[in-house]
N, C-alpha and C. Protein backbone atom coordinates (compact mmCIF):
# COMPACT_ATOMS: atom_id res chain seq x y z
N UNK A 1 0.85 -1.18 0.00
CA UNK A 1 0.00 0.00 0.00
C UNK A 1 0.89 1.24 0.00
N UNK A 2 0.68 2.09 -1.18
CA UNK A 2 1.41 2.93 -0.93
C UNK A 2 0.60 4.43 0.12
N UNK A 3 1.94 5.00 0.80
CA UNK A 3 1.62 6.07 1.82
C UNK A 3 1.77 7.29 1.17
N UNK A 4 0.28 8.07 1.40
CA UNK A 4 0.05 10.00 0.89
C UNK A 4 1.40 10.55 1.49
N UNK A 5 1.25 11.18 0.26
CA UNK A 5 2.88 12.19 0.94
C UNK A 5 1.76 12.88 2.01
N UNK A 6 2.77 13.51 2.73
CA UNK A 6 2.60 14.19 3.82
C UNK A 6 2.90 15.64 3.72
N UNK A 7 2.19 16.69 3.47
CA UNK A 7 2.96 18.15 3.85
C UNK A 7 3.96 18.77 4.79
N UNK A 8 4.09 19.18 4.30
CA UNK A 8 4.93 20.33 5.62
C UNK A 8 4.46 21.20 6.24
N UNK A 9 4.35 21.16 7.61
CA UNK A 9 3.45 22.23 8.04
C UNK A 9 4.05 23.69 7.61
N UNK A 10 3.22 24.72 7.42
CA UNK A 10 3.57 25.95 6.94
C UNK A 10 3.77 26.18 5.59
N UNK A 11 3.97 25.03 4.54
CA UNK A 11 4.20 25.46 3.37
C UNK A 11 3.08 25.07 2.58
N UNK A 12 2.61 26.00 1.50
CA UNK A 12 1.30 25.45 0.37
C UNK A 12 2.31 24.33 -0.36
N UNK A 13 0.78 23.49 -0.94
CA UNK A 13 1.12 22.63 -2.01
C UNK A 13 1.60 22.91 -3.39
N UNK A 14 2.67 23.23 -3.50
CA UNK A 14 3.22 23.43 -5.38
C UNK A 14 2.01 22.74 -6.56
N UNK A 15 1.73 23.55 -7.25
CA UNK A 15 1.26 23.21 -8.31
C UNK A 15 -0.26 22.91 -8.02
N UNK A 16 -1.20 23.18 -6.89
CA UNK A 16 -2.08 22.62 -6.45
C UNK A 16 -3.57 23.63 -6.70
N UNK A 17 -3.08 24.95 -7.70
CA UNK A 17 -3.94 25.73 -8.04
C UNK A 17 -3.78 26.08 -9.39
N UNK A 18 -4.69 26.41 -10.77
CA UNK A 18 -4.20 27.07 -11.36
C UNK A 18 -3.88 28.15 -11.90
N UNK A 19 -4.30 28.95 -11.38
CA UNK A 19 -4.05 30.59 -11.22
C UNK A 19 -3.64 30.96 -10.01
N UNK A 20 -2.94 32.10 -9.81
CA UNK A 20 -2.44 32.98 -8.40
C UNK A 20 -2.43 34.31 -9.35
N UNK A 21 -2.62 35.32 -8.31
CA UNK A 21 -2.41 36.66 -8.35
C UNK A 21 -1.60 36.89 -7.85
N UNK A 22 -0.77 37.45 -8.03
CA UNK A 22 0.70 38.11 -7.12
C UNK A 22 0.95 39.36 -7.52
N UNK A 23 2.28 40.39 -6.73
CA UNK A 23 2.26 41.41 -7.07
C UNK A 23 3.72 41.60 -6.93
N UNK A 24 4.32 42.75 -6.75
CA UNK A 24 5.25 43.43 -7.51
C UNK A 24 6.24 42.98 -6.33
N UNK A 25 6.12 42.67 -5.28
CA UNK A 25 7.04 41.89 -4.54
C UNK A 25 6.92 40.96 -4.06
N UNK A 26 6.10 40.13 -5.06
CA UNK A 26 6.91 38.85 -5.54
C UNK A 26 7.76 38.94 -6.47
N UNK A 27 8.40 39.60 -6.98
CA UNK A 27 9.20 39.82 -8.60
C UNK A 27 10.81 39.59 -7.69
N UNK A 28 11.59 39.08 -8.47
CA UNK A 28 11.39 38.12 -9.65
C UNK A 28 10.50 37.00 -9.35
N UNK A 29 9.35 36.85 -10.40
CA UNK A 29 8.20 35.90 -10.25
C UNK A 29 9.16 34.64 -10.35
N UNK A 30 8.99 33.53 -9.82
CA UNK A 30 8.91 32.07 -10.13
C UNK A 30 8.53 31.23 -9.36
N UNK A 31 8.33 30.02 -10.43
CA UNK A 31 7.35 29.17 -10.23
C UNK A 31 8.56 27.80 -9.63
N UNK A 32 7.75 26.80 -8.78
CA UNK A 32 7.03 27.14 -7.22
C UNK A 32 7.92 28.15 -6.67
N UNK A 33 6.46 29.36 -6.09
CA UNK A 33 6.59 30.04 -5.72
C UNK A 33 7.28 30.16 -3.84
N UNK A 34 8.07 30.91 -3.38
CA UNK A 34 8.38 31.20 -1.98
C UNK A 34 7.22 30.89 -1.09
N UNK A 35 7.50 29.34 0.00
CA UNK A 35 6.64 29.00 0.84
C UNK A 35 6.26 28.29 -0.06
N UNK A 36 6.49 27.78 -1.26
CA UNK A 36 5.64 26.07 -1.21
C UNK A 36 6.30 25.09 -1.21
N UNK A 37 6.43 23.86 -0.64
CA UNK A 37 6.92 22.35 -0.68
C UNK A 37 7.36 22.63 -1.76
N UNK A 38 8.89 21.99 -1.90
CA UNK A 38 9.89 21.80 -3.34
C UNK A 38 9.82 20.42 -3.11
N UNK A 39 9.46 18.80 -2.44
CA UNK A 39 10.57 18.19 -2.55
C UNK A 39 9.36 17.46 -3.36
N UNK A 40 8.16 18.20 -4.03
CA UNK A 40 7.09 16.98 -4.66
C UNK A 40 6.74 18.18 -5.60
N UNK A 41 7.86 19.10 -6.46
CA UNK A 41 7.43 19.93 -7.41
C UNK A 41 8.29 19.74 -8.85
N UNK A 42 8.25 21.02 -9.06
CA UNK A 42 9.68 20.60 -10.82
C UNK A 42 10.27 21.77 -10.19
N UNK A 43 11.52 21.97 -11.37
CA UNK A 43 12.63 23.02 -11.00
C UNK A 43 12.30 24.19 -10.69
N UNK A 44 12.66 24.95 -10.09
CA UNK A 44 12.42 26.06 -10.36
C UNK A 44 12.46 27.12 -11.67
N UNK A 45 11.42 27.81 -11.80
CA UNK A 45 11.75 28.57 -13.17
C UNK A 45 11.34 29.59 -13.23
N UNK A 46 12.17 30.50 -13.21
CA UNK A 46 12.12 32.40 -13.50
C UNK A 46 10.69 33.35 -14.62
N UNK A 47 9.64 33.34 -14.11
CA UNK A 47 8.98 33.86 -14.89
C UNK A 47 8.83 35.12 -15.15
N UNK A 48 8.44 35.91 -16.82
CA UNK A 48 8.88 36.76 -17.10
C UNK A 48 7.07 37.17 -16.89
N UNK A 49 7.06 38.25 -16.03
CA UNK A 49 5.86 38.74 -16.01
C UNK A 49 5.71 39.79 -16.16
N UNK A 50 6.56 40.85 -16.07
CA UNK A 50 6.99 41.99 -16.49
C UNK A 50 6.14 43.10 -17.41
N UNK A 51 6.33 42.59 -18.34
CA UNK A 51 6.20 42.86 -19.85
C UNK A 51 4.86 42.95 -20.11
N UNK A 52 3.66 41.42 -19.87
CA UNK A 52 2.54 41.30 -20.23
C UNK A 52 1.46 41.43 -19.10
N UNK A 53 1.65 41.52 -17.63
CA UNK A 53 1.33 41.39 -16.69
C UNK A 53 0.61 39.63 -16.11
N UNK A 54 0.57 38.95 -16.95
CA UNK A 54 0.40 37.31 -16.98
C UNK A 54 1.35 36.60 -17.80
N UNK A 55 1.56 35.20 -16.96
CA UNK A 55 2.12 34.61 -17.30
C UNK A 55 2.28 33.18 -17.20
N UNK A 56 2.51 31.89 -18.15
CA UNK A 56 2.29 30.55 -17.96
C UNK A 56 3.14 29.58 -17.45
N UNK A 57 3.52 29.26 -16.74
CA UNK A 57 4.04 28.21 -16.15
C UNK A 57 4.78 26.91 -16.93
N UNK A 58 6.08 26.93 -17.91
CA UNK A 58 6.23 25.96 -18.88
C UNK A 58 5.70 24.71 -18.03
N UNK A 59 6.21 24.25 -17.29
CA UNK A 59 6.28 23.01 -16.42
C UNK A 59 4.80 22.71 -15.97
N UNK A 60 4.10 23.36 -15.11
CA UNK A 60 2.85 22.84 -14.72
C UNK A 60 1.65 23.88 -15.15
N UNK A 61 1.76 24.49 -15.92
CA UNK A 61 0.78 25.26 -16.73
C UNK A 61 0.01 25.87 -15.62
N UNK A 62 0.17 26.52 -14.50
CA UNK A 62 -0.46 27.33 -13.66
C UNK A 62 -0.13 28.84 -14.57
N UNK A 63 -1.32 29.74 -14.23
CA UNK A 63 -1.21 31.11 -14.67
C UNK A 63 -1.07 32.06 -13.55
N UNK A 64 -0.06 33.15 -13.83
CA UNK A 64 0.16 33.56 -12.49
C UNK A 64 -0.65 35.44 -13.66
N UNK A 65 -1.30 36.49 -12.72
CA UNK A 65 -1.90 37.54 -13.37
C UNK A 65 -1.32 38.52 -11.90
N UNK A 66 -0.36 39.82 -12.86
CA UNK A 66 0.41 40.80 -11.77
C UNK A 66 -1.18 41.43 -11.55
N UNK A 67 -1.10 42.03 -10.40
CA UNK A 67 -2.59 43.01 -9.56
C UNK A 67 -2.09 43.91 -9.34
N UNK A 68 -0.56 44.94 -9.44
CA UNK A 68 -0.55 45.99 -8.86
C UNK A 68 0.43 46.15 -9.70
């Protein structure tokens, strides 16, 4: 039988939504974001949000949309 991973207390689940709103300090945006579980995610990766104010997630196709 296999056993549910287990969280970490204090940290969100990576990849477990698909949109977030974030704002201007979160920049530099990337995905999983600061405060979520890394050891059940993909690499980290630098998103360019800058420019268009949204942006896609190569790896797990979450959309992240700047608010401020």
């Amino acid at each position: 039988m296999a056993e549910a991973a287990v969280q970490q207390p204090g940290l969100l689940t990576p990849n477990a939504r698909r949109h977030y709103d974030v704002t201007r300090k979160d920049l530099p945006l990337h995905c999983p974001m600061d405060g979520m579980s890394l050891w059940n995610s993909h690499p980290r990766v630098y998103l360019p949000i800058e420019d268009h104010g949204e942006v896609e997630c190569p790896y797990c196709s979450a959309i992240y949309k700047l608010v401020d």
